[in-house]
Protein backbone atom coordinates (compact mmCIF):
# COMPACT_ATOMS: atom_id res chain seq x y z
CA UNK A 1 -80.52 107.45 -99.09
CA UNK A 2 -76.93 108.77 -97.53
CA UNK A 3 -78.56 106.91 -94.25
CA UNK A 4 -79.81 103.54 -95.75
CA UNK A 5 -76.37 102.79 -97.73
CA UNK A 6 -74.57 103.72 -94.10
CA UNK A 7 -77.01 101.46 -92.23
CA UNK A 8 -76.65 98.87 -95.02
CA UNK A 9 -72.38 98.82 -94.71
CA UNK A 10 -73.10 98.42 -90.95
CA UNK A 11 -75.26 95.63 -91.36
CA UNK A 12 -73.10 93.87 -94.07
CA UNK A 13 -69.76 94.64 -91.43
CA UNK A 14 -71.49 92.87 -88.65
CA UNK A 15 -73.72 90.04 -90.36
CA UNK A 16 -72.11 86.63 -91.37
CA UNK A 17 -71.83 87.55 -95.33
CA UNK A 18 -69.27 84.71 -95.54
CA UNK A 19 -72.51 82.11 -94.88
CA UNK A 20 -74.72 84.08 -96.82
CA UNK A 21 -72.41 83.80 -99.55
CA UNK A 22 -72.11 80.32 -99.36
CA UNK A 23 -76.25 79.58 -98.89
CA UNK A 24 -76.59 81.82 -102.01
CA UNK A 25 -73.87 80.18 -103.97
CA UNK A 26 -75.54 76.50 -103.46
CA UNK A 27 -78.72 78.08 -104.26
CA UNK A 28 -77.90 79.06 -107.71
CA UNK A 29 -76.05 75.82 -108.02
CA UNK A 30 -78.68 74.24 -107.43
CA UNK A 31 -81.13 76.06 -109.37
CA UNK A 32 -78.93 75.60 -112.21
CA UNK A 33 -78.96 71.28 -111.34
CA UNK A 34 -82.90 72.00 -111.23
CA UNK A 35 -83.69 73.54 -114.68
CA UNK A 36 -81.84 70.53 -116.50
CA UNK A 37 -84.41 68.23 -113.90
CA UNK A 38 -87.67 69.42 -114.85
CA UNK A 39 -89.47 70.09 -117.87
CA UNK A 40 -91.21 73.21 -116.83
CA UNK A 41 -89.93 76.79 -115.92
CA UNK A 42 -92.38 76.80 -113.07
CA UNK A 43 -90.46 74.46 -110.95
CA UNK A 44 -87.81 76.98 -111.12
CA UNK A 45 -89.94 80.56 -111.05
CA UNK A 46 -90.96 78.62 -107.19
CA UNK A 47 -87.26 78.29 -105.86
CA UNK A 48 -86.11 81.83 -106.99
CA UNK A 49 -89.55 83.14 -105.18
CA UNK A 50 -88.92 80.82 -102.41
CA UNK A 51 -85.04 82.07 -102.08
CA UNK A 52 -86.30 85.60 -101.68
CA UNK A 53 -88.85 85.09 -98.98
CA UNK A 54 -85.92 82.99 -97.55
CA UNK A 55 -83.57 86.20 -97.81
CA UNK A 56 -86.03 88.27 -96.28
CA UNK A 57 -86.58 86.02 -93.30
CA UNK A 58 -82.83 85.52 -93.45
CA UNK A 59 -82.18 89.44 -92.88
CA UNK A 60 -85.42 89.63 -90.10
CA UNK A 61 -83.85 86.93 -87.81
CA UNK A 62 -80.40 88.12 -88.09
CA UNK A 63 -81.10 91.33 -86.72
CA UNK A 64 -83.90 90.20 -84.10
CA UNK A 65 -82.36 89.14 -80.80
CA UNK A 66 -82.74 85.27 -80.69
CA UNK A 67 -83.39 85.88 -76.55
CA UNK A 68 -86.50 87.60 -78.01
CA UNK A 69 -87.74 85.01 -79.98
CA UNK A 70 -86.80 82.49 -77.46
CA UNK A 71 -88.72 84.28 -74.77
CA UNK A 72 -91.76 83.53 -76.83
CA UNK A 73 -91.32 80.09 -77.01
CA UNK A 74 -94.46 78.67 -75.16
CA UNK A 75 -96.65 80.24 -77.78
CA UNK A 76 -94.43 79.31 -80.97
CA UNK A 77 -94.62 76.19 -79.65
CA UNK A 78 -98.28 76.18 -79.36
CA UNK A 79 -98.35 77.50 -83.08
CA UNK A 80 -96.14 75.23 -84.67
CA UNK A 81 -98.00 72.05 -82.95
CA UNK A 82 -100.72 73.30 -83.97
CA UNK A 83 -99.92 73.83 -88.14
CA UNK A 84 -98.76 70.41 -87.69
CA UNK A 85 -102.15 68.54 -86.50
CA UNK A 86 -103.61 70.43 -89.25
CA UNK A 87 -102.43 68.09 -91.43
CA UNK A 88 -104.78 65.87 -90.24
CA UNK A 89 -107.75 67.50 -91.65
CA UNK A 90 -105.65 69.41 -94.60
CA UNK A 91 -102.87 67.53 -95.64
CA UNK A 92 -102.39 66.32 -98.98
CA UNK A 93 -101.77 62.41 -99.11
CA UNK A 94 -98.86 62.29 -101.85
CA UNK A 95 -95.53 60.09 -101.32
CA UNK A 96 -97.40 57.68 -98.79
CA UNK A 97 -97.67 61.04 -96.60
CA UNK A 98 -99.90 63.61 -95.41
CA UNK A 99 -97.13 66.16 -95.14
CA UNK A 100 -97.93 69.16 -97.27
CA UNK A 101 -100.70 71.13 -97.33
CA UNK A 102 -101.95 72.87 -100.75
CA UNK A 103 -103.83 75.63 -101.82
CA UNK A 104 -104.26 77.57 -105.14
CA UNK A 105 -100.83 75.22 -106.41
CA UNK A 106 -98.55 76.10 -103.75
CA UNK A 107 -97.75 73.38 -101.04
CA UNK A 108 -96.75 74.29 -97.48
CA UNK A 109 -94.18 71.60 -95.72
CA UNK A 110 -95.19 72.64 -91.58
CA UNK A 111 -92.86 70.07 -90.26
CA UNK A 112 -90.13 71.92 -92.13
CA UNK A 113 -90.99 75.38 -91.23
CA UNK A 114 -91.56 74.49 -87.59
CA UNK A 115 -87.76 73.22 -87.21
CA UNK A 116 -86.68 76.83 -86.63
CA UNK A 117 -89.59 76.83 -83.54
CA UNK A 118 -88.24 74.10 -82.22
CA UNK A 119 -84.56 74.52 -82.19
CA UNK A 120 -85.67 77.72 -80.85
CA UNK A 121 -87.41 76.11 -78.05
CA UNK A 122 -85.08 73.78 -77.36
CA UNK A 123 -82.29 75.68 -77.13
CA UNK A 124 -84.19 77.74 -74.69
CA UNK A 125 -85.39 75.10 -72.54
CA UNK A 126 -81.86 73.73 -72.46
CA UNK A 127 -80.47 77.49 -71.57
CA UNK A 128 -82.91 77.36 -68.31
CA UNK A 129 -82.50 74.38 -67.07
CA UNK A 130 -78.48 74.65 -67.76
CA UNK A 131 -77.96 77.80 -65.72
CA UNK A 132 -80.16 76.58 -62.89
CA UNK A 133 -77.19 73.57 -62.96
CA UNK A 134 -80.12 71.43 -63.19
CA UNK A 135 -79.66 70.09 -66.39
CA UNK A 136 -79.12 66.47 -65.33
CA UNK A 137 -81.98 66.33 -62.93
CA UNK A 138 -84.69 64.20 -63.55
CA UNK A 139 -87.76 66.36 -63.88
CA UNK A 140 -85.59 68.74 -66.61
CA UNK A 141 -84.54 65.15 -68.47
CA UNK A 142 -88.00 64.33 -68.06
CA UNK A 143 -89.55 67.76 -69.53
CA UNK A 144 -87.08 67.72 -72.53
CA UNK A 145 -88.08 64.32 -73.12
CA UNK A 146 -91.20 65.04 -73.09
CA UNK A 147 -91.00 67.91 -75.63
CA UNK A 148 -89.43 66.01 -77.84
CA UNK A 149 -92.05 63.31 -77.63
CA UNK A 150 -94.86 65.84 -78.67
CA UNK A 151 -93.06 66.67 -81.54
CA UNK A 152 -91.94 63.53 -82.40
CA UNK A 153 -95.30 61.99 -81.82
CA UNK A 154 -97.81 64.83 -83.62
CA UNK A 155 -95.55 64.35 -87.23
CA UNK A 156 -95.94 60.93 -87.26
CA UNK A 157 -99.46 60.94 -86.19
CA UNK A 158 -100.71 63.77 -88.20
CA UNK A 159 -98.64 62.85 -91.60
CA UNK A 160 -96.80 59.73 -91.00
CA UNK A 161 -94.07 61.38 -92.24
CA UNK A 162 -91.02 59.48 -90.47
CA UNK A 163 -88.28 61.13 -92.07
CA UNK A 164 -89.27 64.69 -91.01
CA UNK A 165 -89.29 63.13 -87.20
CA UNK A 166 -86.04 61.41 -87.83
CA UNK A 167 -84.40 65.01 -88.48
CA UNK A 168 -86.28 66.44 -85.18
CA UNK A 169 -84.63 63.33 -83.23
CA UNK A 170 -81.49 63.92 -84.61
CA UNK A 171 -81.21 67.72 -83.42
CA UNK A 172 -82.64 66.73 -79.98
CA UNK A 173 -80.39 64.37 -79.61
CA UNK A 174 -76.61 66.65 -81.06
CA UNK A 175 -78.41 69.77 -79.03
CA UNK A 176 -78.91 67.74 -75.27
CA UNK A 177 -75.27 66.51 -76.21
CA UNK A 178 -73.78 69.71 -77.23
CA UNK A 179 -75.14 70.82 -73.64
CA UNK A 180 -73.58 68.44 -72.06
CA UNK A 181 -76.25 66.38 -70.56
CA UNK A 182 -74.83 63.16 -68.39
CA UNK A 183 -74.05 60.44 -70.94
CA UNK A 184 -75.84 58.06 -68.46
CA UNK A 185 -79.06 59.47 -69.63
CA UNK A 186 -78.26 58.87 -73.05
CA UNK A 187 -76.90 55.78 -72.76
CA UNK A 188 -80.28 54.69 -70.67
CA UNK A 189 -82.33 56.50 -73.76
CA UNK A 190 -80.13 53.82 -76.61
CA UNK A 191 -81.24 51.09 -74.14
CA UNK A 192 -84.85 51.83 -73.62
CA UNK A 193 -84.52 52.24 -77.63
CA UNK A 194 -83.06 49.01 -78.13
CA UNK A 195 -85.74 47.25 -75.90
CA UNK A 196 -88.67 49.26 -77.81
CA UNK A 197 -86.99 48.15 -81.21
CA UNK A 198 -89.31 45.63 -82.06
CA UNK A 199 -92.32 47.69 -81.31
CA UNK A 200 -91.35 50.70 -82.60
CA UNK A 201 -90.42 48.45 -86.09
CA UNK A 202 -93.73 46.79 -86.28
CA UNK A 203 -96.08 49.52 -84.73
CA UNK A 204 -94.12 52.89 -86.12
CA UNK A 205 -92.82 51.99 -89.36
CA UNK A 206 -95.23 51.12 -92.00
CA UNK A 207 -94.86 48.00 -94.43
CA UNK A 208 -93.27 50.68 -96.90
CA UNK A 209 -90.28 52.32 -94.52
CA UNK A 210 -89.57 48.07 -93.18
CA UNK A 211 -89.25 47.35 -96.55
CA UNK A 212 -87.16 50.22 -97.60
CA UNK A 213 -84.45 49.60 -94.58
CA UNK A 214 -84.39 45.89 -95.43
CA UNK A 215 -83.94 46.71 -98.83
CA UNK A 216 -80.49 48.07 -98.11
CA UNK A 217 -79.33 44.95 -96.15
CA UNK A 218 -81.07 41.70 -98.00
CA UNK A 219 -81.85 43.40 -101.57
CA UNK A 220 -81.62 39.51 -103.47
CA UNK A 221 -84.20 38.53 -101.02
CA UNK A 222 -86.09 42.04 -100.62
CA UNK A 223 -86.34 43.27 -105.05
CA UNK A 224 -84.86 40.55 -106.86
CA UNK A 225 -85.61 42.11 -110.06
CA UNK A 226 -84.43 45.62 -108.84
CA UNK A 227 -87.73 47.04 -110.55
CA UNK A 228 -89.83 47.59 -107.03
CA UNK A 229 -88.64 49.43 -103.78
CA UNK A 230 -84.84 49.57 -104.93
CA UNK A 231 -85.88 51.15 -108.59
CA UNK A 232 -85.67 54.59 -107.46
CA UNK A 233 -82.59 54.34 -106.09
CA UNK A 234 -81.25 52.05 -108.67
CA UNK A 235 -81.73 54.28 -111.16
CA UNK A 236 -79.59 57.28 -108.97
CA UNK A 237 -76.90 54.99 -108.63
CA UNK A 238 -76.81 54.19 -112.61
CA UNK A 239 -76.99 57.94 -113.49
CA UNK A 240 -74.11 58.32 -110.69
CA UNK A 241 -71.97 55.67 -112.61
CA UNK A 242 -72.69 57.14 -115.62
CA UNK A 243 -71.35 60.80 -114.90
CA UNK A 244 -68.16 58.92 -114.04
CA UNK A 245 -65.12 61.59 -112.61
CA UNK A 246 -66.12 64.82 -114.90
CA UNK A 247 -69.76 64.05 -115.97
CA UNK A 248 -71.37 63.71 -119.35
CA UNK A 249 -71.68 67.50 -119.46
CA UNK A 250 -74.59 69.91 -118.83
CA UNK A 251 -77.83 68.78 -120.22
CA UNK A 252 -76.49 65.35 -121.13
CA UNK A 253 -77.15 62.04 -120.00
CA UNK A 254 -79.82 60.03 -119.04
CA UNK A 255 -82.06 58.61 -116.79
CA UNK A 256 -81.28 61.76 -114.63
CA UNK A 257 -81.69 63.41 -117.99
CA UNK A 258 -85.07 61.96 -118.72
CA UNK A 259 -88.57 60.67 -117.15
CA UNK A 260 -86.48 57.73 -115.56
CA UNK A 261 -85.50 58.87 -112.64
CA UNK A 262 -88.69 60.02 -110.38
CA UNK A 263 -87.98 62.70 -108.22
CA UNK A 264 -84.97 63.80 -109.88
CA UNK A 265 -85.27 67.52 -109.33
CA UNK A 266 -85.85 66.92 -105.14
CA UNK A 267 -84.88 63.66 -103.51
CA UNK A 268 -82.45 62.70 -106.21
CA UNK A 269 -80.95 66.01 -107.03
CA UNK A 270 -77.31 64.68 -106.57
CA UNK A 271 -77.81 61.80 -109.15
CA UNK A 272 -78.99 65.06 -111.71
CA UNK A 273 -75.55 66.65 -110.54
CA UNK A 274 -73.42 63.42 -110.82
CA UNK A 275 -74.37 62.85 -114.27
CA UNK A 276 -73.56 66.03 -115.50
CA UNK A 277 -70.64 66.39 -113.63
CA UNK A 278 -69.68 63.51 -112.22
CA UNK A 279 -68.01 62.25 -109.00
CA UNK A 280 -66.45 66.00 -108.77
CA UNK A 281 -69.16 67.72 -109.06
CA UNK A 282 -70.78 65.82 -105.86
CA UNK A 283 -67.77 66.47 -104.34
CA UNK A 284 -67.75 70.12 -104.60
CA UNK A 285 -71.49 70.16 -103.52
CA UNK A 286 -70.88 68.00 -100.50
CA UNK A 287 -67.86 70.16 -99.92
CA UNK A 288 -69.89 73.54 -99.89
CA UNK A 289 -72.62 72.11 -97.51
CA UNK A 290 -69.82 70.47 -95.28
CA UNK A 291 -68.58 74.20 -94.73
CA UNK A 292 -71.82 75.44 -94.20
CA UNK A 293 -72.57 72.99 -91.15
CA UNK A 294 -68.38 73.49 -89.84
CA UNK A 295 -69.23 77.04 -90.14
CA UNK A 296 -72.25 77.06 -87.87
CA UNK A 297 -70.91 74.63 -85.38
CA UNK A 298 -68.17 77.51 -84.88
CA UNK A 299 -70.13 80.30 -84.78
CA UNK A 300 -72.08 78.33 -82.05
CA UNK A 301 -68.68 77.79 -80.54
CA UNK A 302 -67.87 81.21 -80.45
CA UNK A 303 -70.98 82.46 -78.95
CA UNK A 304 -70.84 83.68 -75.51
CA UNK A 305 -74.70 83.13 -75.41
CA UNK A 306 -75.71 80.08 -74.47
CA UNK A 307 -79.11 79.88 -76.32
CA UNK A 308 -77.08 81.37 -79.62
CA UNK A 309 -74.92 78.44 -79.00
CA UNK A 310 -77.20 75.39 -78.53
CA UNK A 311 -79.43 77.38 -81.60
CA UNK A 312 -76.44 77.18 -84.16
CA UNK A 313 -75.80 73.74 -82.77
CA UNK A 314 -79.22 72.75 -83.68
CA UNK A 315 -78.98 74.11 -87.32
CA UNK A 316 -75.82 72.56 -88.18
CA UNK A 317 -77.25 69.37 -86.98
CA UNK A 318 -80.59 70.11 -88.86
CA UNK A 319 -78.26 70.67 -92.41
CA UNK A 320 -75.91 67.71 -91.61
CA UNK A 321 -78.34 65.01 -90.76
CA UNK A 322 -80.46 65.80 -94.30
CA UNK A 323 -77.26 66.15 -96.46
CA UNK A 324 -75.91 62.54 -95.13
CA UNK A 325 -79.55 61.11 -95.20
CA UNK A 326 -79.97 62.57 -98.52
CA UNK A 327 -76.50 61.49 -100.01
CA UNK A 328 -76.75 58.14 -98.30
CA UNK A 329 -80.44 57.50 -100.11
CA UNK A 330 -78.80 58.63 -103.58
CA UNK A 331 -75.95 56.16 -103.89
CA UNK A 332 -77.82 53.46 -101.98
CA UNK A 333 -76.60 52.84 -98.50
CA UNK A 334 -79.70 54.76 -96.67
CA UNK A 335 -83.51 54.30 -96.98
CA UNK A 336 -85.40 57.02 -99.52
CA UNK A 337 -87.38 58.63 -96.39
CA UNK A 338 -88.24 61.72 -98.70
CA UNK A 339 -85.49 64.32 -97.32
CA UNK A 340 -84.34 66.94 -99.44
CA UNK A 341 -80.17 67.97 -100.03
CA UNK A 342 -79.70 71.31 -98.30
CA UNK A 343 -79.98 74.76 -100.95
CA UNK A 344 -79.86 72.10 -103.54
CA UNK A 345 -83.02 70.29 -103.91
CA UNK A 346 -86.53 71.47 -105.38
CA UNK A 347 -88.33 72.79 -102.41
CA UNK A 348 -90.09 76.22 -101.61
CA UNK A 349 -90.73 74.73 -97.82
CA UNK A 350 -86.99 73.61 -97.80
CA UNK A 351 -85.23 76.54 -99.07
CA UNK A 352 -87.20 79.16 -97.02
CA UNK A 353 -86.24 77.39 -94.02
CA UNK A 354 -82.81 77.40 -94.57
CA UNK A 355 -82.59 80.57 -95.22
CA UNK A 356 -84.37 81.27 -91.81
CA UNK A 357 -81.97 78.95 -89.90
CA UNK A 358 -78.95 80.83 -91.47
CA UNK A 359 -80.56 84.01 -90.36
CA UNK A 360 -80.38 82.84 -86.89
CA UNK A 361 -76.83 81.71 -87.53
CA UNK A 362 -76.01 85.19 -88.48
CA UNK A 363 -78.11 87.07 -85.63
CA UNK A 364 -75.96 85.22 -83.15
CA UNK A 365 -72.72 86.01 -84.63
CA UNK A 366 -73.50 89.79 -84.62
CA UNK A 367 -75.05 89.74 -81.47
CA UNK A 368 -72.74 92.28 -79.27
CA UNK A 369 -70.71 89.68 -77.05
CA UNK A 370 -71.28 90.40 -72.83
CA UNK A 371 -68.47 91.32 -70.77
CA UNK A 372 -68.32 87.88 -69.10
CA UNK A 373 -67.84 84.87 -70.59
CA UNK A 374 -70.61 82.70 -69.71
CA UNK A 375 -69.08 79.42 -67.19
């Protein structure tokens, strides 16, 4: 026992108990915003058992060697490709998606678990072709392209769900900048974009994502009546207004409060949050995650590893891209694409993936720092 509790005090003097904090205080938080979203407990038993397989895989990673896992990458990437076409054959169609799978009333989110894998990979690919100084060269652009691509490609093919590739695209994108990749290549990448725009609008997007984006822009012309694609989001942005600065108080209020508002304990979380407790109690939440993604950016920072860096870069991109997509969708200046607030929303996939991301976060900060600095 006199050996566990001294191992323990090591582990808690090294790890990065100022994150974990921070995860596990926007857990409760949010467990708390769930219970007044749903009508039944079990919504709630499936976060706290999701939080603790989280804080298990949170305390594995953190302690594994993220050169370990990154060696490994060919066949995690293999793996996680593969859990993804099985959507194909065992996905569940809900949402206008095949993204989950079910079985015996749990569902399994692959393109969320399978972020870790790929930041992972990325960051690993990166590291190689970064300290052979061939990071610019056109066969490495090419092959990181390219891995992208798959990813990219498989979610949208296997599940059509486009805002679980939007989040992959974002971390490529923050990672190959955070290594410094030529801003010639990028800047050829927004122009081959530009000139695939209308394909990519008529041929990637379905009728229901075109008419969610134009929704935001032409909403007169769009839902006149404010009762079709806009209701959802209509409805967060009248529970918003009604929480005012302070909220109408726990457990008060409606349509957050009521059948209304679909979604309410997952996409629209923050419109459950700001009706209760108004504009200040979106701020704090915003707030905590806005820490959480500062934090890992400067752990990454810190880093002498290379990989560790470009891994936390690709986390903190992974948490900031959902909180502003999510945010954005709830007061109506983003399309509803489906993406969940960080530690916050409903979401046994979500939360356990966090908490798996974090551990990384944490491995790399107590990983003993080399007696060079990297150049």
């Amino acid at each position: 026992m006199k050996r566990f509790l001294t191992s323990l005090k090591a582990y808690l003097r090294r790890s990065d108990t100022f994150l974990l904090a921070l995860c596990l205080l926007c857990t409760v938080l949010g467990i708390i915003a769930i219970s007044t979203a749903v009508s039944s407990v079990s919504s709630i038993y499936v976060q706290i058992g999701a939080t603790v397989i989280g804080l298990v895989l949170y305390f594995i990673l953190s302690v594994i060697d993220i050169d370990i896992i990154a060696d490994k990458w060919k066949p995690l990437t293999a793996l996680g490709l593969l859990l993804i076409v099985s959507l194909i054959w065992l996905g569940d169609t809900r949402g206008g998606n095949k993204a989950w799978i079910r079985f015996a009333g749990i569902g399994i989110q692959p393109a969320e678990l399978v972020k870790i894998i790929f930041i992972v990979s990325l960051a690993r690919l990166i590291t190689f072709f970064k300290d052979a100084d061939r990071l610019d060269h056109p066969v490495s652009v090419m092959l990181l392209a390219l891995f992208f691509l798959i990813h990219f490609g498989v979610i949208i093919v296997a599940s059509s769900d486009t805002g679980s590739a939007l989040v992959y695209l974002f971390i490529f994108v923050v990672m190959i900048f955070a290594a410094g990749i030529k801003f010639y290549w990028l800047a050829g990448a927004a122009a081959l974009l530009v000139l695939a725009a209308p394909y990519l609008w008529y041929y990637l997007l379905n009728d229901n994502y075109r008419t969610r984006i134009l929704a935001i822009f032409i909403p007169g012309e769009i839902d006149p009546t404010g009762r079709g694609v806009l209701w959802q989001t209509n409805l967060s942005k009248a529970a918003l207004a009604a929480g005012g600065i302070f909220g109408k108080g726990f457990y008060n209020g409606a349509p957050a409060q009521t059948d209304q508002l679909p979604l309410r304990s997952s996409d629209f979380i923050l419109a459950v949050i700001g009706e209760q407790f108004g504009i200040v109690g979106c701020v704090v939440v915003v707030a905590l995650l806005t820490v959480i993604i500062v934090h890992c950016v400067r752990v990454g920072l810190r880093s002498q590893s290379r990989l560790g860096a470009l891994a936390c870069i690709g986390v903190a991109a992974m948490v900031a891209f959902q909180t502003l997509e999510n945010v954005g969708m709830c007061i109506g200046v983003a399309p509803v694409i489906g993406l969940t607030l960080p530690f916050f929303s409903y979401g046994g996939s979500s939360i356990v993936t966090l908490y798996a991301a974090m551990g990384l976060v944490s491995g790399v900060k107590m990983k003993p720092k080399p007696t060079m600095f990297l150049k």
